[in-house]
N, C-alpha and C. Protein backbone atom coordinates (compact mmCIF):
# COMPACT_ATOMS: atom_id res chain seq x y z
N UNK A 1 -17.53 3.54 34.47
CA UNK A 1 -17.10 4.50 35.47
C UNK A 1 -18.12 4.52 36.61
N UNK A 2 -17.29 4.05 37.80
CA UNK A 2 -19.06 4.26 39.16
C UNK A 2 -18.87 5.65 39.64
N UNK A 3 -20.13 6.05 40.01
CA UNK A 3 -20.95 7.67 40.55
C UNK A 3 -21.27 7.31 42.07
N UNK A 4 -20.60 8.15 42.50
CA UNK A 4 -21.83 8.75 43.80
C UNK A 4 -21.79 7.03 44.51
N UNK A 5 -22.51 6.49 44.64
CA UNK A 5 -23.05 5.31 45.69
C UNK A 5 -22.51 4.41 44.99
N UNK A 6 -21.98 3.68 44.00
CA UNK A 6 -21.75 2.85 43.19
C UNK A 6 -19.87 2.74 43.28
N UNK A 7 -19.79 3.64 44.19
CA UNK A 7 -18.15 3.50 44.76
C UNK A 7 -18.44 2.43 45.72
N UNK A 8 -17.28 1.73 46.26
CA UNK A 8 -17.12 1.32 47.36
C UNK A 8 -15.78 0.80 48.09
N UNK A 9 -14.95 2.05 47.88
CA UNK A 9 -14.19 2.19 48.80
C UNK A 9 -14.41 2.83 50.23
N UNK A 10 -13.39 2.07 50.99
CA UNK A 10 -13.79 3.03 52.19
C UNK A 10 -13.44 4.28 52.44
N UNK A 11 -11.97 4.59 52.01
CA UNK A 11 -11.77 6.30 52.05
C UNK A 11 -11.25 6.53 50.31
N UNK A 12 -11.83 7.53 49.74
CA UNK A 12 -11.23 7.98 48.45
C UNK A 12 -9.95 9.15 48.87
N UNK A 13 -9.52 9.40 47.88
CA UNK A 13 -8.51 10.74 47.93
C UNK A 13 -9.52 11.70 47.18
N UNK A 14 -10.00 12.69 46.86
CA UNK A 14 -10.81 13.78 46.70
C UNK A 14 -10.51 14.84 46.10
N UNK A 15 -11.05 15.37 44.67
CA UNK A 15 -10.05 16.42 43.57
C UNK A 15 -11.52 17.23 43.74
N UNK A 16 -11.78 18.44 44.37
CA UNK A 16 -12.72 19.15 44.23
C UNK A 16 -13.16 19.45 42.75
N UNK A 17 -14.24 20.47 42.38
CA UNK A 17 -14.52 20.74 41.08
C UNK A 17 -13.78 21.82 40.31
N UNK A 18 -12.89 22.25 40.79
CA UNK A 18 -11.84 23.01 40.32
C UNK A 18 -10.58 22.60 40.24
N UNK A 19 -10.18 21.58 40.53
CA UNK A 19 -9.02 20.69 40.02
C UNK A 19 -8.12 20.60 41.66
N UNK A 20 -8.81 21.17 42.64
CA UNK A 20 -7.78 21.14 44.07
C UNK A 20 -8.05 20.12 44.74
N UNK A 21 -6.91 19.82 45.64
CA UNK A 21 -7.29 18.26 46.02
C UNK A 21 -7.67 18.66 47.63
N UNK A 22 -8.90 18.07 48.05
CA UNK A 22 -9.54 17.76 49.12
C UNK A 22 -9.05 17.29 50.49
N UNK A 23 -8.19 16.32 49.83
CA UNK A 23 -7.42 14.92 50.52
C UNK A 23 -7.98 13.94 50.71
N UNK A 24 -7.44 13.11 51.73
CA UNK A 24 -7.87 11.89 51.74
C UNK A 24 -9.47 11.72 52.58
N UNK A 25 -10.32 11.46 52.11
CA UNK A 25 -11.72 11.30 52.89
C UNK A 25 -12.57 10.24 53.00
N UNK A 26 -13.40 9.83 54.00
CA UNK A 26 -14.16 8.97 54.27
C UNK A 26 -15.34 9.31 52.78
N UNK A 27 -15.61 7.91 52.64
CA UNK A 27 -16.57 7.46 51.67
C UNK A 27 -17.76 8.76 51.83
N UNK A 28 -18.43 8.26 52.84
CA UNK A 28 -19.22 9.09 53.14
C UNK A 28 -19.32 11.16 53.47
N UNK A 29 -18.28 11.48 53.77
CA UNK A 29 -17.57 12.55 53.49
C UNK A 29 -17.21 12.96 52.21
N UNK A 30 -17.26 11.89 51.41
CA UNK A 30 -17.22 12.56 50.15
C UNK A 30 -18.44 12.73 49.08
N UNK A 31 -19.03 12.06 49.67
CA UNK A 31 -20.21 12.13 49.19
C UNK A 31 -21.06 13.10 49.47
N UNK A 32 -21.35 13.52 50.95
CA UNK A 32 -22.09 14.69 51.57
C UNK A 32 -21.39 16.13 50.55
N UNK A 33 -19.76 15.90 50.09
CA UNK A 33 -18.89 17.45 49.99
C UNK A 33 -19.88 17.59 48.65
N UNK A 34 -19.85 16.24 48.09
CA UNK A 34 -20.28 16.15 46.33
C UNK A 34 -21.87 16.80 46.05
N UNK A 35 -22.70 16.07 47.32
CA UNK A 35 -24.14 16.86 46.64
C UNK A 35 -24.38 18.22 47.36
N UNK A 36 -23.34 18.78 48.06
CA UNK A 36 -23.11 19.94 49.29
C UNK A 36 -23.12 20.96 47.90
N UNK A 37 -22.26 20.66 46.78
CA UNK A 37 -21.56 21.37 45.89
C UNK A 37 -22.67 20.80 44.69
N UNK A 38 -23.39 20.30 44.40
CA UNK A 38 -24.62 20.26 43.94
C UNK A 38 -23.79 19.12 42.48
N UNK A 39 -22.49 18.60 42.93
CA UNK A 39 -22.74 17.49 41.65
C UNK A 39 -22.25 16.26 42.00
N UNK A 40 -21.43 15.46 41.20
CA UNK A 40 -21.26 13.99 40.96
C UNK A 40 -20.12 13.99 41.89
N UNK A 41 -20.18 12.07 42.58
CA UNK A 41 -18.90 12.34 43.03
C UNK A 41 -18.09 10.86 42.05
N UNK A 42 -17.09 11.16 41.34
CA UNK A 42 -16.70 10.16 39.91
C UNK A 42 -15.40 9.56 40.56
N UNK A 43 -15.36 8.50 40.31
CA UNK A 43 -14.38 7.76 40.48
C UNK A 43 -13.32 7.69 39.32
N UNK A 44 -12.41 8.22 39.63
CA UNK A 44 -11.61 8.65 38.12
C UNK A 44 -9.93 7.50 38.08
N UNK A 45 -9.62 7.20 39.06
CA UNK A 45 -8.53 5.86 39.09
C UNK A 45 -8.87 4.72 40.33
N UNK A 46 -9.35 3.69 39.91
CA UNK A 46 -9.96 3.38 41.04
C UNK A 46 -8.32 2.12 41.72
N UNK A 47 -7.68 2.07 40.62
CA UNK A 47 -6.43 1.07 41.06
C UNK A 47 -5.37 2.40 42.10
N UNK A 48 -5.67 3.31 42.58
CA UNK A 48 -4.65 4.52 43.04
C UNK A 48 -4.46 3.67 44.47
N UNK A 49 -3.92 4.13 44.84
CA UNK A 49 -3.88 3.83 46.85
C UNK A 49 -3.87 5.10 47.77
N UNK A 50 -5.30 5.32 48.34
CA UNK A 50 -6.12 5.11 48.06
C UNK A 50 -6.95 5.64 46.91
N UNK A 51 -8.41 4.81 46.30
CA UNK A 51 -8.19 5.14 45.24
C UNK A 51 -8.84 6.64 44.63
N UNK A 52 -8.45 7.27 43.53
CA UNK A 52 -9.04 8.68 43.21
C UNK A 52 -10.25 9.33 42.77
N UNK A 53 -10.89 10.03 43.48
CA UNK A 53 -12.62 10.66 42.64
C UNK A 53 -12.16 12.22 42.73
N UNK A 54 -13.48 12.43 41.12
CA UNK A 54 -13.37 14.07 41.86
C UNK A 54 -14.80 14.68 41.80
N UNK A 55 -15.50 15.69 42.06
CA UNK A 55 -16.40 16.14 42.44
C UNK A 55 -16.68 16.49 40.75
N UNK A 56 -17.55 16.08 39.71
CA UNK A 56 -17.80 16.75 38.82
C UNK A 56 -19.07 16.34 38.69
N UNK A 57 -19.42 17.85 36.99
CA UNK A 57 -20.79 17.22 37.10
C UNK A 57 -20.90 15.80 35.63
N UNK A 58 -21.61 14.85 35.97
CA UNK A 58 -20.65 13.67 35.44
C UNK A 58 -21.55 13.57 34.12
N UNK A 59 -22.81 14.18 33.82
CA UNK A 59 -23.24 14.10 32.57
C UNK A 59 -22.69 15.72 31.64
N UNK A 60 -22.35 16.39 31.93
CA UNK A 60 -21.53 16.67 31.49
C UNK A 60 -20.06 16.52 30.94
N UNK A 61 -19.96 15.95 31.81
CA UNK A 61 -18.67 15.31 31.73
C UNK A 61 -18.51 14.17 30.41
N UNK A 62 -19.84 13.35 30.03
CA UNK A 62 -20.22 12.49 29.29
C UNK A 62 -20.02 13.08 27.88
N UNK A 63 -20.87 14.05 27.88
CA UNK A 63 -21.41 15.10 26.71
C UNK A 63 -20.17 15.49 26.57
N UNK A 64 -19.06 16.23 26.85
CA UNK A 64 -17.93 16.38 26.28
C UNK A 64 -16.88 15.14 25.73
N UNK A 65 -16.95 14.40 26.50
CA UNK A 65 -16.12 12.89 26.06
C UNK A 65 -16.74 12.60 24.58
N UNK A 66 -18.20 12.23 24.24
CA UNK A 66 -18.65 11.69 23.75
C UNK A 66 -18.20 12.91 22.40
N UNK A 67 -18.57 14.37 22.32
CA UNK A 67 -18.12 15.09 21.76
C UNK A 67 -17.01 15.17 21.20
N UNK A 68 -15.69 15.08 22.37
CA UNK A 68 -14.35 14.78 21.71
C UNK A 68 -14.02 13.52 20.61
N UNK A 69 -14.89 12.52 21.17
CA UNK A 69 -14.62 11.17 20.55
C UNK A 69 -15.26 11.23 19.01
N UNK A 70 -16.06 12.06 18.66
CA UNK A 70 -16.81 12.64 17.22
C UNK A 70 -16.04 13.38 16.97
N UNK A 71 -14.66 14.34 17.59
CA UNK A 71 -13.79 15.25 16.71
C UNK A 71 -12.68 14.34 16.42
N UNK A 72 -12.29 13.49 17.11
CA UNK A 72 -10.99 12.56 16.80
C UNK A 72 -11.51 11.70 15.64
N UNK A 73 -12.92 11.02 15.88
CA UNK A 73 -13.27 10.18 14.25
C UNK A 73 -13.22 11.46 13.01
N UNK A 74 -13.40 12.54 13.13
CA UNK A 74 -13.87 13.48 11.93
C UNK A 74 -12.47 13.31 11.53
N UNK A 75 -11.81 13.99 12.20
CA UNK A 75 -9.84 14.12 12.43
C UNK A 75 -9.52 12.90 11.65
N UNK A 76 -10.05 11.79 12.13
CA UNK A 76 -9.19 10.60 11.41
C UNK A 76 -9.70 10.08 10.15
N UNK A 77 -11.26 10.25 9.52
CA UNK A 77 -11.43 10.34 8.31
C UNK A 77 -11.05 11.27 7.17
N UNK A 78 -10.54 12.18 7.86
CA UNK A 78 -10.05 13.52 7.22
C UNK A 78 -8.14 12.58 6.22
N UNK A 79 -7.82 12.23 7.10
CA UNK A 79 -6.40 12.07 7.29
C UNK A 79 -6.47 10.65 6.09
N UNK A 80 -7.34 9.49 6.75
CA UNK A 80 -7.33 8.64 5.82
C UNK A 80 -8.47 8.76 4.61
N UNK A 81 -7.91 9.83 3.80
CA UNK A 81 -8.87 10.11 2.39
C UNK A 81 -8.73 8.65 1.30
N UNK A 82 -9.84 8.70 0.60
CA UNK A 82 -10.20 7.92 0.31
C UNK A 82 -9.54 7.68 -1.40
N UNK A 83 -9.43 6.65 -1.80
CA UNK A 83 -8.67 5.82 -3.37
C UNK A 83 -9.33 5.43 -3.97
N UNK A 84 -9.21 6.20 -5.51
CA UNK A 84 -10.39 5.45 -6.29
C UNK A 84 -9.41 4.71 -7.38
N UNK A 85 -9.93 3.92 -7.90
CA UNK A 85 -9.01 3.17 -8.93
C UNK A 85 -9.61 3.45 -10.51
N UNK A 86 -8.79 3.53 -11.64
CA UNK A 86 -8.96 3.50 -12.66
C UNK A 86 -8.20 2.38 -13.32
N UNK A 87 -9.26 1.65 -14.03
CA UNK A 87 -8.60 0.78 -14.91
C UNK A 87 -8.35 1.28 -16.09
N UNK A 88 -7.43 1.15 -16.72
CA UNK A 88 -6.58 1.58 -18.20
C UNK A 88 -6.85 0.05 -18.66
N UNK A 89 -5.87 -0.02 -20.09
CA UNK A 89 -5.78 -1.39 -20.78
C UNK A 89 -4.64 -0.98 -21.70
N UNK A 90 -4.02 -1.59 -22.32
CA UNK A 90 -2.82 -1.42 -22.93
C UNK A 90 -3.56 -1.11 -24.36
N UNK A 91 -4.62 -1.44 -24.97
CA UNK A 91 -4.49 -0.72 -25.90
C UNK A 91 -5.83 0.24 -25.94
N UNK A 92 -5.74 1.13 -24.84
CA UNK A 92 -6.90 2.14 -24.40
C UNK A 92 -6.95 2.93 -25.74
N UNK A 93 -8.33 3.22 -25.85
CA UNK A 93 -8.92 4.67 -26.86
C UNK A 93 -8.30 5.88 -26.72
N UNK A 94 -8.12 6.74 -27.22
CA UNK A 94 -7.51 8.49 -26.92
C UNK A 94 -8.86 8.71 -26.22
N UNK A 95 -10.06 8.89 -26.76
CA UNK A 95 -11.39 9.28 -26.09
C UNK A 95 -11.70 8.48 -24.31
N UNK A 96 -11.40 7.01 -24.24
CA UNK A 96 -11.39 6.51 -23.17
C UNK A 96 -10.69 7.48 -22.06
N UNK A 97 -9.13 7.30 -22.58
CA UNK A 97 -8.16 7.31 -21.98
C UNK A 97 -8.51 9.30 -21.52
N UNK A 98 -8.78 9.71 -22.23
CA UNK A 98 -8.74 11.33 -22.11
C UNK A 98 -10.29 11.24 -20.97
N UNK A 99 -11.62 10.49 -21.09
CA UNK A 99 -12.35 10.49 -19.83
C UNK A 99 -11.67 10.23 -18.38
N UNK A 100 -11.11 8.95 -18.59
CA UNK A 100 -10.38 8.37 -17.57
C UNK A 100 -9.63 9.97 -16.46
N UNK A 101 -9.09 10.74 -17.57
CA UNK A 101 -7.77 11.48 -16.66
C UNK A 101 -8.64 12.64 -16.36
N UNK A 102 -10.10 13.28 -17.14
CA UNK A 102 -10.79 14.09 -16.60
C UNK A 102 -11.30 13.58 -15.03
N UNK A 103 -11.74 12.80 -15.06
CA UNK A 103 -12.67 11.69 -13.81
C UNK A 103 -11.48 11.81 -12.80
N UNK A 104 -10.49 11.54 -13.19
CA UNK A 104 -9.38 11.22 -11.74
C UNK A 104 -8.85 12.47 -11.58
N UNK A 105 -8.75 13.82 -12.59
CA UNK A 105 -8.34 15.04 -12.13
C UNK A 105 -9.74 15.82 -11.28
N UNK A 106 -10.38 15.70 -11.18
CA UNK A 106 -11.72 16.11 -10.32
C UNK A 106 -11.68 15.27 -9.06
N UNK A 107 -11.31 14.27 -8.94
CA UNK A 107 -10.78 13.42 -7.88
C UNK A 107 -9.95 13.39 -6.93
N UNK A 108 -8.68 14.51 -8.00
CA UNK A 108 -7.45 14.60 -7.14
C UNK A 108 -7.79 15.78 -6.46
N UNK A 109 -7.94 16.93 -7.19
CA UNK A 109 -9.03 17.91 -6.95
C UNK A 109 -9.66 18.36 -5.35
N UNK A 110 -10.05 17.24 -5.00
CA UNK A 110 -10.80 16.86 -4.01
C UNK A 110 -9.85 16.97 -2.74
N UNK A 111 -8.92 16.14 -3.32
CA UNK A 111 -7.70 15.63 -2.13
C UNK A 111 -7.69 14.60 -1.99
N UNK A 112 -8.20 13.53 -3.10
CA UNK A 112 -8.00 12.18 -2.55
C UNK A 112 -7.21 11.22 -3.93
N UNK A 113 -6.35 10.62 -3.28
CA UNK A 113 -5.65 9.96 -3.86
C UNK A 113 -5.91 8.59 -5.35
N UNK A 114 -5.31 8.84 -6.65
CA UNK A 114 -5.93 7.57 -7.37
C UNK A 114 -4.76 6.50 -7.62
N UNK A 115 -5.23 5.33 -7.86
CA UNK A 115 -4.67 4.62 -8.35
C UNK A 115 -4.61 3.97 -9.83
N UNK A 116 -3.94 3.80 -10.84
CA UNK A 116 -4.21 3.66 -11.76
C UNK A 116 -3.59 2.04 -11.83
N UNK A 117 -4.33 1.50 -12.84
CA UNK A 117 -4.19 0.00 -13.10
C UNK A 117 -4.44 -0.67 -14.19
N UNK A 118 -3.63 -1.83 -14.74
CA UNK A 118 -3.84 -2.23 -15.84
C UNK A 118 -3.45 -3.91 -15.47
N UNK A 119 -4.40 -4.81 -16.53
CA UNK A 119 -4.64 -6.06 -16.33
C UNK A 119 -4.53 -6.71 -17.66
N UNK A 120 -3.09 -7.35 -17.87
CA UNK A 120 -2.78 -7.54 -18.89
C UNK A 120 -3.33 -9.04 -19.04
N UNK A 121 -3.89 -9.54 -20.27
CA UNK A 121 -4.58 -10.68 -20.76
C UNK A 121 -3.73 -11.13 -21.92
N UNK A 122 -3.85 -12.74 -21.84
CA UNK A 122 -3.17 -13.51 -22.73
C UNK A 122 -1.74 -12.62 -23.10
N UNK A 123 -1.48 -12.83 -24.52
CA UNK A 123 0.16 -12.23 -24.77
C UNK A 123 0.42 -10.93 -24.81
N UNK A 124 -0.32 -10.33 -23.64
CA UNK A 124 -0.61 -8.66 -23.38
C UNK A 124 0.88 -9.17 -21.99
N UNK A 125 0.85 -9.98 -21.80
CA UNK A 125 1.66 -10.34 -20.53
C UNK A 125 3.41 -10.21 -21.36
N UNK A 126 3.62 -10.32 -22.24
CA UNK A 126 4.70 -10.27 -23.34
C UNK A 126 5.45 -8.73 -23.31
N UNK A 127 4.64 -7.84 -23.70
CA UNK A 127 4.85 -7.13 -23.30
C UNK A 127 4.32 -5.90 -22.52
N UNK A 128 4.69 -6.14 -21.28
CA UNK A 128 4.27 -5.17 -20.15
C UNK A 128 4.72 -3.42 -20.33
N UNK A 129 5.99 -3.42 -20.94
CA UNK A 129 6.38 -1.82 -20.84
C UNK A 129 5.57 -1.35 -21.45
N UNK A 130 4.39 -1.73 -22.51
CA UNK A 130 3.73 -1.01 -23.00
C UNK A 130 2.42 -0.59 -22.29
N UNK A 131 2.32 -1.53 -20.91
CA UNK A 131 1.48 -1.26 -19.74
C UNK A 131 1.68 0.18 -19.33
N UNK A 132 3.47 -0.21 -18.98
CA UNK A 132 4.45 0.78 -18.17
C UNK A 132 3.95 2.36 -18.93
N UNK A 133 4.31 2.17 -19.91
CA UNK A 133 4.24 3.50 -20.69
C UNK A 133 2.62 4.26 -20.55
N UNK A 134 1.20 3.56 -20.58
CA UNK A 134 0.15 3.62 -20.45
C UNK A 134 -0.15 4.55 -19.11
N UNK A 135 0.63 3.64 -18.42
CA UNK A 135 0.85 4.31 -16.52
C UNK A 135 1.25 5.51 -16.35
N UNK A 136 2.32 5.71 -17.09
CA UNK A 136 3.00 6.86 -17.23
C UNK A 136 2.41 8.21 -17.80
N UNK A 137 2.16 7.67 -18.95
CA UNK A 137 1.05 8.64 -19.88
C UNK A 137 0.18 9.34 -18.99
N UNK A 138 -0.35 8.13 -18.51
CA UNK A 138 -1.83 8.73 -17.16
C UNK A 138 -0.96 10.21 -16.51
N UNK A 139 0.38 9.64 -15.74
CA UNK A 139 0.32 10.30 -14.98
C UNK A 139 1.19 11.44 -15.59
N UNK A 140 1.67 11.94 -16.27
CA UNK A 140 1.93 12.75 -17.47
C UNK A 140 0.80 14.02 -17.60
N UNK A 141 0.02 12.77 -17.79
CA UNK A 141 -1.92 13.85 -18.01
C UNK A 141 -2.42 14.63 -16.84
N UNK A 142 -1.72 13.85 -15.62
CA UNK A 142 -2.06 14.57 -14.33
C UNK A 142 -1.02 15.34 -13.98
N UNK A 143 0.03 15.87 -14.42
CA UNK A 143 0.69 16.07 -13.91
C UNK A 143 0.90 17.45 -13.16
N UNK A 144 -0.44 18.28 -14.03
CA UNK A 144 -0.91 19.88 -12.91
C UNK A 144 -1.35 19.59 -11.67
N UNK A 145 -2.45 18.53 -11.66
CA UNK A 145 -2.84 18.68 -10.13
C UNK A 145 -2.06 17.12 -9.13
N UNK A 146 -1.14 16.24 -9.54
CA UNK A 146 -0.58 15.46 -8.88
C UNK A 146 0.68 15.15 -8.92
N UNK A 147 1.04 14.09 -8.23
CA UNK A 147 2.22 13.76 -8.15
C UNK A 147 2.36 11.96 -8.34
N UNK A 148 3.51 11.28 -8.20
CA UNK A 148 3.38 9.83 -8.07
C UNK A 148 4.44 9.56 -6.81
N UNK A 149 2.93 8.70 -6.18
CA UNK A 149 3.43 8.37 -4.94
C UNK A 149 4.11 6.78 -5.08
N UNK A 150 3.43 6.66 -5.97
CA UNK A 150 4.11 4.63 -6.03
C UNK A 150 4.29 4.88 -7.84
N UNK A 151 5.46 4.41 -8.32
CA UNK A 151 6.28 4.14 -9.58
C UNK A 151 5.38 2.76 -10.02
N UNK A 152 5.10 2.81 -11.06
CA UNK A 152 4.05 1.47 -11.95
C UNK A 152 4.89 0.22 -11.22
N UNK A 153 3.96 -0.67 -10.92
CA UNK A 153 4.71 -2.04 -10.50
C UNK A 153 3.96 -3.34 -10.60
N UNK A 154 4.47 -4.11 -11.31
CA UNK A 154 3.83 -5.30 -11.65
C UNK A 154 3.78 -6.37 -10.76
N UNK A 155 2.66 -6.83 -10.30
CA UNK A 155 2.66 -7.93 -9.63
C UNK A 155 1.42 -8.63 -10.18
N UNK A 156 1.85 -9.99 -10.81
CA UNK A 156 0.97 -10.90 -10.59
C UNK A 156 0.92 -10.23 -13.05
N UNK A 157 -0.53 -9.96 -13.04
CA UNK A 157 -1.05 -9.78 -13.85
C UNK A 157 -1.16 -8.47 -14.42
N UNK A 158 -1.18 -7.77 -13.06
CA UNK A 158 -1.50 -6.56 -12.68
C UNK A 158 -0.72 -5.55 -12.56
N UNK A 159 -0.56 -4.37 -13.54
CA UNK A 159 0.44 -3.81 -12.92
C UNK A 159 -0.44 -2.09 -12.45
N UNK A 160 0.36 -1.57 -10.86
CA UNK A 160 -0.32 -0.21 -10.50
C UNK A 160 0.68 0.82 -10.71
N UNK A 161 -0.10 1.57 -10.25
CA UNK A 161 0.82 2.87 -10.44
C UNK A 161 -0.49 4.12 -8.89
N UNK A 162 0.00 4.54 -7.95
CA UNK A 162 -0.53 5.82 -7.24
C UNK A 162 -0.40 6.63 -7.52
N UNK A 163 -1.16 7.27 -7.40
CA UNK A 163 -0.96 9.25 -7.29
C UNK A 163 -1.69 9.81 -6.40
N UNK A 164 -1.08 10.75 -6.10
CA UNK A 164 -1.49 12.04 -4.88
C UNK A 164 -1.91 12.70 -4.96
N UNK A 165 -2.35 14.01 -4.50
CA UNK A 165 -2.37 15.17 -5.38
C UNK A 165 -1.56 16.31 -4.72
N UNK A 166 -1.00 16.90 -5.53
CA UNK A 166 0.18 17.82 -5.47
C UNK A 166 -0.34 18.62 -3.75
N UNK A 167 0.68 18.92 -3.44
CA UNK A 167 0.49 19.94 -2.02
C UNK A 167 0.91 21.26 -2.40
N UNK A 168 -0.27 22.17 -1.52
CA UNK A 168 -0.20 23.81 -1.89
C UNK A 168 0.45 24.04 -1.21
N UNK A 169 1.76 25.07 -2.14
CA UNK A 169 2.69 25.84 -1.29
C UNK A 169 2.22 27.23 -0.56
C-alpha cells in the first residue's frame, strides 16, 4: 500500500478522515489537506479513474488489519477442530477396548471429533463384519456424548468409522 509521497498520481479523488469525500484533488493538495489534519494520506484503489486515497492515520490503520487478521485465524481454528484416531482390532480386550472409549469420550468432550479404525491382518480380512460390529460397539459406548458422522467403511485393509460429538440443545 503507498503513503503520503510514495503516490504518484497526478490528481487523486480524496475520502477525508471521516468517510466524506473531498473530491477530486491535485497530488499535492492532498497531501498539504493530509498533514493539515495531522495524518496519512493512503492510497486505497489505485486502478479507480482517477485513482482513490483517504486521509487516515495509516499505522493505525495497520494495527487493526493485522488484529482482524488474528480474529479470522482464531475463528478458523475454532471451526476446523481437530481428529484424533483410535485404533481398535477385531479381537480387542474388554479392558483395552473400555480405555479406548474413556480416552475418546474426554475427547469428544472437548468438541473435537474421533475417528475410530481397524486394520484387519491376514484372514482377519475374511471376516470384516466382525470389524463392523467392533465399530459399532465403539460407538454404542459413546453414544451419551456423540453421534456418527461417517457409517464404518472399508477401504483397502482398513475399515473407519467418525464421530462427532452430540450438539447442545
Amino acid at each position: 500500500m503507498f503513503i503520503n509521497e510514495q503516490i504518484h498520481a497526478k490528481e487523486v479523488m480524496v475520502i477525508g478522515p471521516n468517510g466524506e469525500q473531498l473530491g477530486i484533488k491535485n497530488i499535492k493538495d492532498a497531501l498539504t489537506l493530509s498533514t493539515y489534519a495531522g495524518f496519512d494520506l493512503v492510497l486505497i484503489n489505485p486502478s479507480g479513474n482517477p485513482p482513490v486515497c483517504k486521509i487516515m492515520d495509516y499505522n493505525k490503520f495497520k494495527y487493526e488489519s493485522k488484529k482482524k487478521q488474528k480474529e479470522n485465524l482464531k475463528k478458523q481454528r475454532e471451526t476446523n477442530l481437530e481428529m484424533k484416531e483410535y485404533r481398535l482390532s477385531v479381537v480387542i480386550d474388554v479392558h483395552d477396548f473400555q480405555t479406548r472409549v474413556n480416552q475418546a469420550s474426554k475427547y469428544l468432550e472437548k468438541g473435537h471429533r474421533v475417528k475410530g479404525s481397524i486394520r484387519f491382518k491376514g484372514r482377519e480380512m475374511a471376516h470384516t463384519e466382525l470389524g463392523k460390529e467392533v465399530l459399532l460397539r465403539f460407538a454404542e459406548a459413546l453414544a451419551e456424548v456423540s453421534e456418527i458422522e461417517q457409517k464404518p467403511l472399508l477401504d483397502g485393509r482398513n475399515m473407519t468409522m467418525i464421530l462427532m460429538p452430540k450438539k447442545e440443545k
